[in-house]
C-alpha atoms as a PDB file:
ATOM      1  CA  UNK A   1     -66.347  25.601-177.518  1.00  0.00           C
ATOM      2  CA  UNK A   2     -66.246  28.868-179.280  1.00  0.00           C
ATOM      3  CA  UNK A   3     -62.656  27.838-181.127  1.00  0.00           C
ATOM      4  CA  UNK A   4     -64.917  24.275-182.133  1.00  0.00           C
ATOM      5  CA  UNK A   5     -67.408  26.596-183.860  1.00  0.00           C
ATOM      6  CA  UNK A   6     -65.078  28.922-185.882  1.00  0.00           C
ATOM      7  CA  UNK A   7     -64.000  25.532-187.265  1.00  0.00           C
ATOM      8  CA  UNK A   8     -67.223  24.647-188.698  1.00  0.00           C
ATOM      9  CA  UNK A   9     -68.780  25.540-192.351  1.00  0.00           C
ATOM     10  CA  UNK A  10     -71.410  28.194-192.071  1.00  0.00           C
ATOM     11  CA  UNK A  11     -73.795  25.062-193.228  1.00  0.00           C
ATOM     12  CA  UNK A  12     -73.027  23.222-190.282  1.00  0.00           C
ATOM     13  CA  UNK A  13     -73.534  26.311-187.898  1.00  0.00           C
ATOM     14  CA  UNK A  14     -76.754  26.803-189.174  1.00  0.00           C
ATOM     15  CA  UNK A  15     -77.688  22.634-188.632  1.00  0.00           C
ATOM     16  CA  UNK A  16     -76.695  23.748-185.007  1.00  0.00           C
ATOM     17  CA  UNK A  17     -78.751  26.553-184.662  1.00  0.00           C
ATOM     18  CA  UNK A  18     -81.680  24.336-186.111  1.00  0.00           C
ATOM     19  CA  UNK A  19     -81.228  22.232-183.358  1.00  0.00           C
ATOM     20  CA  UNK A  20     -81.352  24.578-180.676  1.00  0.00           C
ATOM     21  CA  UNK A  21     -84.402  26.674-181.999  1.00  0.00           C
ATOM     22  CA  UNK A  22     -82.408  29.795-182.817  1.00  0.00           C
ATOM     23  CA  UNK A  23     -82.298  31.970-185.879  1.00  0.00           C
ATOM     24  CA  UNK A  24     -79.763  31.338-188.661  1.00  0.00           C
ATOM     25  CA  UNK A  25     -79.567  34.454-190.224  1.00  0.00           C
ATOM     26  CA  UNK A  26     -76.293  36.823-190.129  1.00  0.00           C
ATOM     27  CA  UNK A  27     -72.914  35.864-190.963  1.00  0.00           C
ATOM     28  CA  UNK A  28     -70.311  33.693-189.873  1.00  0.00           C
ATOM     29  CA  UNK A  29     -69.227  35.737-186.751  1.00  0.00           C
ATOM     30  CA  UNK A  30     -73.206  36.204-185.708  1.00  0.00           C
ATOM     31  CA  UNK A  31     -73.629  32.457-185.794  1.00  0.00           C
ATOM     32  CA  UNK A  32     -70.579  31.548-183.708  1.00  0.00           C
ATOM     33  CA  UNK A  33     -71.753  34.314-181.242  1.00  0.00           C
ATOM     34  CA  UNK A  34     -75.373  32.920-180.991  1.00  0.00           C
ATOM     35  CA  UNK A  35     -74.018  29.364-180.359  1.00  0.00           C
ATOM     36  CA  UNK A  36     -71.753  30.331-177.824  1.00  0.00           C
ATOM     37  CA  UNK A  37     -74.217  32.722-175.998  1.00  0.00           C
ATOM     38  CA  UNK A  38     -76.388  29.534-176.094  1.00  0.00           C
ATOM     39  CA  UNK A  39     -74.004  27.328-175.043  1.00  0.00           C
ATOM     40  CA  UNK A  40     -73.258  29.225-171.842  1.00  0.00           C
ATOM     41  CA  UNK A  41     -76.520  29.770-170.580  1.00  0.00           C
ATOM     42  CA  UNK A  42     -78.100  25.761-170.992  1.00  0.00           C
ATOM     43  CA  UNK A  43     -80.165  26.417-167.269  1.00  0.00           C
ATOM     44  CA  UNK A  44     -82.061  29.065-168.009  1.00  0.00           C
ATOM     45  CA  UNK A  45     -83.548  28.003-171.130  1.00  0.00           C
ATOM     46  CA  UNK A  46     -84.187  24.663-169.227  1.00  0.00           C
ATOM     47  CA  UNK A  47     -86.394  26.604-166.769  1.00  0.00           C
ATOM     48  CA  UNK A  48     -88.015  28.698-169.325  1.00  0.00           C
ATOM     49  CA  UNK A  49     -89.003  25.653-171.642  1.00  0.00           C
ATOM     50  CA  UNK A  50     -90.525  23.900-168.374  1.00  0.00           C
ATOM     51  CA  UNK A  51     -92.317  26.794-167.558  1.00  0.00           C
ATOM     52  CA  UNK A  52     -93.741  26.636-171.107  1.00  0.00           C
ATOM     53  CA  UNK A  53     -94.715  23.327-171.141  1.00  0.00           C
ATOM     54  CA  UNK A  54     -96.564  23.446-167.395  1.00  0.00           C
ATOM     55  CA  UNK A  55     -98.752  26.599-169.259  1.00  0.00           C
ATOM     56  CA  UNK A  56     -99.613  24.681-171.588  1.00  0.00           C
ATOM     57  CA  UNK A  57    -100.381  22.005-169.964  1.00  0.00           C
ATOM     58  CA  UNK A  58    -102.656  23.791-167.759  1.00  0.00           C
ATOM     59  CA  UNK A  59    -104.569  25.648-170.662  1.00  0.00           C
ATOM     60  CA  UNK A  60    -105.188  21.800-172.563  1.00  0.00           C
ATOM     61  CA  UNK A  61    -106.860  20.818-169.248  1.00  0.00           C
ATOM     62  CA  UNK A  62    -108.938  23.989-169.444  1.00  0.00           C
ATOM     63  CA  UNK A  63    -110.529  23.673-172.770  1.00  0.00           C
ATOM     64  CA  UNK A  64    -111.081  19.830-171.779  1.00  0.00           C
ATOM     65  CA  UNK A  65    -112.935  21.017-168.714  1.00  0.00           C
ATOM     66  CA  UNK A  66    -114.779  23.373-171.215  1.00  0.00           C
ATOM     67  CA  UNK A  67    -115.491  20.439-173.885  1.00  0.00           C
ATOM     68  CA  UNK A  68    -116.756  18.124-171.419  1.00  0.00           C
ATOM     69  CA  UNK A  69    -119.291  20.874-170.185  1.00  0.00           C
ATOM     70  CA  UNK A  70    -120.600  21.867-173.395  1.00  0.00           C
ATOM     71  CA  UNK A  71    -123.855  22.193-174.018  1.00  0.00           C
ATOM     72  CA  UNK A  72    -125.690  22.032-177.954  1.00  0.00           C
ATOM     73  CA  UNK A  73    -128.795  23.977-177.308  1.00  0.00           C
ATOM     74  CA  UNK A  74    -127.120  26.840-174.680  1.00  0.00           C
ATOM     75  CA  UNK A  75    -123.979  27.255-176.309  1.00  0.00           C
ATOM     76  CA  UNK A  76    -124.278  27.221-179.718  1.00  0.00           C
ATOM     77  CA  UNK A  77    -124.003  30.578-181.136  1.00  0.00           C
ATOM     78  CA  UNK A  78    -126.939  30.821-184.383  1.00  0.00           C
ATOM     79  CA  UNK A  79    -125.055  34.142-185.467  1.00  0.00           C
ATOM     80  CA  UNK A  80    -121.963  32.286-186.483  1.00  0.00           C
ATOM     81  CA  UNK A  81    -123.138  29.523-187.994  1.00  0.00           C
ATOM     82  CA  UNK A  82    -123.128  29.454-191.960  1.00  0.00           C
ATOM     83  CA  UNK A  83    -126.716  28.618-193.156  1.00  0.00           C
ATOM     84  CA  UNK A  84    -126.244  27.092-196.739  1.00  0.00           C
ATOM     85  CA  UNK A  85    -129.133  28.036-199.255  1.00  0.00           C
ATOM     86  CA  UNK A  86    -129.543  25.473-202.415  1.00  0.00           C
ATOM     87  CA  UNK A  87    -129.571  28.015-205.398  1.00  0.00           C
ATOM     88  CA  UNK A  88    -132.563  28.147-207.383  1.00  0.00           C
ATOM     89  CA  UNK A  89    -133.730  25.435-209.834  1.00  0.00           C
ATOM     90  CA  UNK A  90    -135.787  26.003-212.910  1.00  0.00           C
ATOM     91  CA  UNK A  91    -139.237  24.213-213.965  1.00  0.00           C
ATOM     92  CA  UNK A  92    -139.123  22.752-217.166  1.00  0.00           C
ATOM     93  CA  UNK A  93    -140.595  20.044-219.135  1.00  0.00           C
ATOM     94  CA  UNK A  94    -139.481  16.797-220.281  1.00  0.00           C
ATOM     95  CA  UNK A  95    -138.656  18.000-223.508  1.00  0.00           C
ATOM     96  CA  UNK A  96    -136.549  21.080-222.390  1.00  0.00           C
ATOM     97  CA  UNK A  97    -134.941  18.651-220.119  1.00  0.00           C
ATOM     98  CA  UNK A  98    -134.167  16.166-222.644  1.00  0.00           C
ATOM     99  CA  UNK A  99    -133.121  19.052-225.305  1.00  0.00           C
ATOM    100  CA  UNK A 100    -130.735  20.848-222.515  1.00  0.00           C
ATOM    101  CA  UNK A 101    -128.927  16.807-222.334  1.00  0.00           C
ATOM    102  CA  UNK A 102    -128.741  16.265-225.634  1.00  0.00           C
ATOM    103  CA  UNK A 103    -126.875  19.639-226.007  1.00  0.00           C
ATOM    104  CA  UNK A 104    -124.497  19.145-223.159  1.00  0.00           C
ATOM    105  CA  UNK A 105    -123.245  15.488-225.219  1.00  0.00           C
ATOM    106  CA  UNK A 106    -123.052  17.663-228.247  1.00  0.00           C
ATOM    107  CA  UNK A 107    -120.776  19.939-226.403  1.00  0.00           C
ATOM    108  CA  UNK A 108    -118.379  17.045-226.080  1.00  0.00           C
ATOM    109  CA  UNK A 109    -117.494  16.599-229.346  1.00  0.00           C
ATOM    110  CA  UNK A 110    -117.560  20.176-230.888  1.00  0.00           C
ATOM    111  CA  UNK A 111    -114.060  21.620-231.257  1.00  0.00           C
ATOM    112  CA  UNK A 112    -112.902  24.401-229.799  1.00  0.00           C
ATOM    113  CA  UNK A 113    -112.447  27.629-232.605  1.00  0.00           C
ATOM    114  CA  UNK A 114    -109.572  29.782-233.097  1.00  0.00           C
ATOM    115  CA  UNK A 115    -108.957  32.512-235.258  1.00  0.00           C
ATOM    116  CA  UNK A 116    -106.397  32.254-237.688  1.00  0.00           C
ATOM    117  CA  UNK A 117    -102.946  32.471-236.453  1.00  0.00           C
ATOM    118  CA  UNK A 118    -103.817  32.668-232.924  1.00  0.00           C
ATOM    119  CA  UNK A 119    -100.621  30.895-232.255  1.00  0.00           C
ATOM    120  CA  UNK A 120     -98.784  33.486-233.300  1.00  0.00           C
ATOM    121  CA  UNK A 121     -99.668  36.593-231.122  1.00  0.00           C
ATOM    122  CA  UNK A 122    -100.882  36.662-227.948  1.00  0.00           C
ATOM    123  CA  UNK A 123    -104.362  39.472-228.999  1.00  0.00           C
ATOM    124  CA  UNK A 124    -105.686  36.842-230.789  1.00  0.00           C
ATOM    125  CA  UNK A 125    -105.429  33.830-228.507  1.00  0.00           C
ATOM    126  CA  UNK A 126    -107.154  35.913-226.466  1.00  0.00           C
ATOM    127  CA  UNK A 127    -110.090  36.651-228.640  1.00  0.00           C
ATOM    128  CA  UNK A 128    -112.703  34.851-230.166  1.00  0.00           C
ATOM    129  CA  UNK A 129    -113.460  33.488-233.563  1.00  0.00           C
ATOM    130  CA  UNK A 130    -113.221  35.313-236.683  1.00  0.00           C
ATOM    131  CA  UNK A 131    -114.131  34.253-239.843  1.00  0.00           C
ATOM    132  CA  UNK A 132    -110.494  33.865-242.173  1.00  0.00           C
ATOM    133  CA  UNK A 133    -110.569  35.577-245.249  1.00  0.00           C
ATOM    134  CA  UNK A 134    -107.739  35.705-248.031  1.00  0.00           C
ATOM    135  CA  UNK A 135    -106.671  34.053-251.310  1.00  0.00           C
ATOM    136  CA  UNK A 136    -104.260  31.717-249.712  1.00  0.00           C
ATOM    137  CA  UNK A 137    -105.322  31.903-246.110  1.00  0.00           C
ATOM    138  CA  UNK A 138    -104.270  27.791-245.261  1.00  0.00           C
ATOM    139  CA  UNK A 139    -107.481  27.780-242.416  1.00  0.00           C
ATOM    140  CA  UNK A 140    -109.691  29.070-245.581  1.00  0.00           C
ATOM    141  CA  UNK A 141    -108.965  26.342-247.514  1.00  0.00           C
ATOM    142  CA  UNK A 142    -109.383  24.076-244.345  1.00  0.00           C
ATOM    143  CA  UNK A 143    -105.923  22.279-244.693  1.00  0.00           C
ATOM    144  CA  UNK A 144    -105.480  19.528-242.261  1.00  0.00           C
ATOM    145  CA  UNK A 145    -102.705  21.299-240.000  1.00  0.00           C
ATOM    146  CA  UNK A 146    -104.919  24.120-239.123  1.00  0.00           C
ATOM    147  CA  UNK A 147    -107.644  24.450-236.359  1.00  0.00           C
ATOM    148  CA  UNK A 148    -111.369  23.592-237.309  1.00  0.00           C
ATOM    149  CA  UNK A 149    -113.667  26.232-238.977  1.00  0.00           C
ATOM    150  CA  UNK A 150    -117.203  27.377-238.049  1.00  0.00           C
ATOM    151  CA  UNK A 151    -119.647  25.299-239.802  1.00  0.00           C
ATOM    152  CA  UNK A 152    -123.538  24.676-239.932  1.00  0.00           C
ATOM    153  CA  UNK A 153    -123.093  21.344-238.539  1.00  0.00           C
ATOM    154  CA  UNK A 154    -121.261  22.383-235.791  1.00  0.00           C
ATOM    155  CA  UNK A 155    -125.015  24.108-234.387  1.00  0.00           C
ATOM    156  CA  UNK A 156    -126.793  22.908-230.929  1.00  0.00           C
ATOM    157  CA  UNK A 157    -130.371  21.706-230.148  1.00  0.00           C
ATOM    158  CA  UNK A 158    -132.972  24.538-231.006  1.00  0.00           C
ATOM    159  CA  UNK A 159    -135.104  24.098-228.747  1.00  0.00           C
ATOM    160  CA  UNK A 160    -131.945  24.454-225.807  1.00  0.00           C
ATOM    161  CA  UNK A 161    -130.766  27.890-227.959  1.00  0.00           C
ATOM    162  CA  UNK A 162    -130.485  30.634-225.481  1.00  0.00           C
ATOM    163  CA  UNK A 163    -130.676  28.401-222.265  1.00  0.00           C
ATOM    164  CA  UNK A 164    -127.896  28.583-219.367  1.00  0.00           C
ATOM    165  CA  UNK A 165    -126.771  25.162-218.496  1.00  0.00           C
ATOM    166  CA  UNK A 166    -128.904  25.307-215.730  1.00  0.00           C
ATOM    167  CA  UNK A 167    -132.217  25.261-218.030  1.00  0.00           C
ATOM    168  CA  UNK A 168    -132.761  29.474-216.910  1.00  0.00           C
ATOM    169  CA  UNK A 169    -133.188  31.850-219.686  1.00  0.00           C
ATOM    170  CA  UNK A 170    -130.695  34.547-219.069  1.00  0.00           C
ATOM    171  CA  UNK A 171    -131.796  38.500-218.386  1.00  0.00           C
ATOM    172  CA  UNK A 172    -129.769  41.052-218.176  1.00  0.00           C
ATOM    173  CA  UNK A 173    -129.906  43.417-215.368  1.00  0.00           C
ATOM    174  CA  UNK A 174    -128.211  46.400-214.825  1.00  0.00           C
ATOM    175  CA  UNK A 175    -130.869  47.871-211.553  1.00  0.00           C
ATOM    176  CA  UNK A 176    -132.775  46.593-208.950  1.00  0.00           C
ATOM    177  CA  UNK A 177    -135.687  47.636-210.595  1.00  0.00           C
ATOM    178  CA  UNK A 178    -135.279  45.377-213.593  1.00  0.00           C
ATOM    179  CA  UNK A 179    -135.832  42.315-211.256  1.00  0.00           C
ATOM    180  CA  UNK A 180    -139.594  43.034-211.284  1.00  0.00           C
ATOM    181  CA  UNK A 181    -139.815  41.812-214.714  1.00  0.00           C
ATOM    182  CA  UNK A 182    -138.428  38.667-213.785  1.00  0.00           C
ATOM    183  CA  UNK A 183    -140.224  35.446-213.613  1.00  0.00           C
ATOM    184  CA  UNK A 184    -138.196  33.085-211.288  1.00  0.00           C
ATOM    185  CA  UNK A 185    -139.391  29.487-212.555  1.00  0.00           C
ATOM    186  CA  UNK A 186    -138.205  29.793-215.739  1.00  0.00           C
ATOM    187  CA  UNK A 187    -135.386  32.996-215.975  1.00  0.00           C
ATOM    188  CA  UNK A 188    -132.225  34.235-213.768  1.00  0.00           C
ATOM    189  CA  UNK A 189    -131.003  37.441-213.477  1.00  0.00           C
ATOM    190  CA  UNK A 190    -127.428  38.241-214.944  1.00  0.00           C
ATOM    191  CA  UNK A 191    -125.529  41.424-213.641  1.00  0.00           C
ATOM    192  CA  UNK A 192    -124.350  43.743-216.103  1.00  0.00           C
ATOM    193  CA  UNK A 193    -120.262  44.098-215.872  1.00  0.00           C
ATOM    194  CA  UNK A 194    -120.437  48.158-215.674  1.00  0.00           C
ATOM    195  CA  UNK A 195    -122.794  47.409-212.695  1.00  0.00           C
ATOM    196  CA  UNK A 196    -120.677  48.542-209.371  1.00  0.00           C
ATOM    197  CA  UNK A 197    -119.963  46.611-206.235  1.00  0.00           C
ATOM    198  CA  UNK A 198    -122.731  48.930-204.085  1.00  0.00           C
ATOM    199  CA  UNK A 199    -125.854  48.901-206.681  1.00  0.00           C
ATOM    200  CA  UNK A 200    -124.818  45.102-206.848  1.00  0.00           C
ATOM    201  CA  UNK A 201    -125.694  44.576-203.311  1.00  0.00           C
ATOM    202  CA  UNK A 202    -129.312  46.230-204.017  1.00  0.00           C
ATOM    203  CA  UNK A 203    -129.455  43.784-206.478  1.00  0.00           C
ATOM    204  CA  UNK A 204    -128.736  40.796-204.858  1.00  0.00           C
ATOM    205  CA  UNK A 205    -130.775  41.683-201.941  1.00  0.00           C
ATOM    206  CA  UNK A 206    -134.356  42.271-203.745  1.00  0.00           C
ATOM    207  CA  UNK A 207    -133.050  39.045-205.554  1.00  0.00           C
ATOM    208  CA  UNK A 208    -133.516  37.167-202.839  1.00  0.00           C
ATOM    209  CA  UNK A 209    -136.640  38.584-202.046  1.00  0.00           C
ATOM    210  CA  UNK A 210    -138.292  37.658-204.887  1.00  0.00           C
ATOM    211  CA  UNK A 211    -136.580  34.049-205.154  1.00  0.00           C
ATOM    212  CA  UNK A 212    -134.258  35.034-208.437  1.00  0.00           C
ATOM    213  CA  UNK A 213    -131.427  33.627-209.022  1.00  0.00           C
ATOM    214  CA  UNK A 214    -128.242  35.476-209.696  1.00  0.00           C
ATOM    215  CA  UNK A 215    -126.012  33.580-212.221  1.00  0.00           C
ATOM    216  CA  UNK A 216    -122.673  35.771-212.050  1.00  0.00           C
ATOM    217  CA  UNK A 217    -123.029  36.629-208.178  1.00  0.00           C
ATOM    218  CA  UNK A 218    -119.567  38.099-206.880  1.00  0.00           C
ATOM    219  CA  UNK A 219    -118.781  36.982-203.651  1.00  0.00           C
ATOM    220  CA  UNK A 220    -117.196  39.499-202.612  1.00  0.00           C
ATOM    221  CA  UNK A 221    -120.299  41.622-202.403  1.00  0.00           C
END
């Protein structure tokens, strides 16, 4: 047997090995060792994958044992279970309501802005819109090739300025003392970035106290 396997490609030795459930790492002469060590000993890996299979046999009939006498209202650990809580929803009127729709249809069709060539370097992909400037700047003079500019007739519903999608007016908070100022029907609290991950949990606790909602809440806090 062992001559067989120094006859094989190291590809076939390892289809072998996959076969048997051994490892096909090492070289050539590791391979044709494993096989053969295999090879001799076929019994006791008989009686060891029997043994395995009667455990776990045994344990499937526990847990069905365990299933069948299960019981909702004993059992059922409250601590574990995740208890989902619907985030907080403004109160508007029919005309915020209406303005905060008509802005999200707008938002369809307005281009998106970038700064003049923001295909060229990777800083100003990244940033936001500038305003071009220069004699012969080609996005200045609004040739067709070159992305849209900033215009007046680009602007959103007034009466939606200012408003999260949500229909909240946004307040920035950088303590939990700066909740108290809050009113939770008609603004959400917004966490200042500098704001670190312990004050943040101060934060979002007296938030939920006082029923405001947090609109950049980290989960990881």
């Amino acid at each position: 047997m062992t001559e067989d396997y120094d006859n094989m490609t190291v590809a076939e030795l390892k289809v072998q090995l996959k076969e048997a459930g051994l490892p096909v790492s090492g070289k050539k002469a590791d391979l044709v060792s494993r096989l053969s060590d295999a090879g001799n000993a076929p019994v006791e890996e008989t009686v060891v994958e029997e043994a395995v299979v009667e455990e776990a046999v045994a344990e499937e009939a526990t847990v069905t044992e365990e299933d069948e006498n299960w019981d909702d209202e004993e059992d059922w650990d409250k601590d574990v279970a995740e208890v989902h809580v619907a985030k907080q929803k403004p109160v508007l009127d029919d005309a915020t309501k209406a303005a905060l729709a008509l802005r999200a249809e707008q938002k369809k069709a307005t281009p998106s802005f970038r700064r003049t060539e923001w295909f060229r370097y990777k800083r100003l992909a990244r940033s936001g819109w500038r305003a071009p400037h220069g004699m012969d700047n080609k996005q200045r003079k609004n040739l067709k090739y070159r992305s849209s500019l900033v215009r007046v007739g680009h602007g959103k519903v007034s009466a939606a300025h200012g408003l999260h999608p949500s229909g909240f007016r946004e307040v920035m908070v950088q303590n939990s003392g700066d909740l108290e100022e809050i009113d939770p029907e008609t603004e959400a609290a917004r966490v200042g970035g500098t704001v670190g991950r312990r004050k943040c949990g101060h934060i979002y606790s007296r938030a939920d106290e006082l029923g405001i909602r947090v609109l950049n809440r980290r989960r990881d806090v």
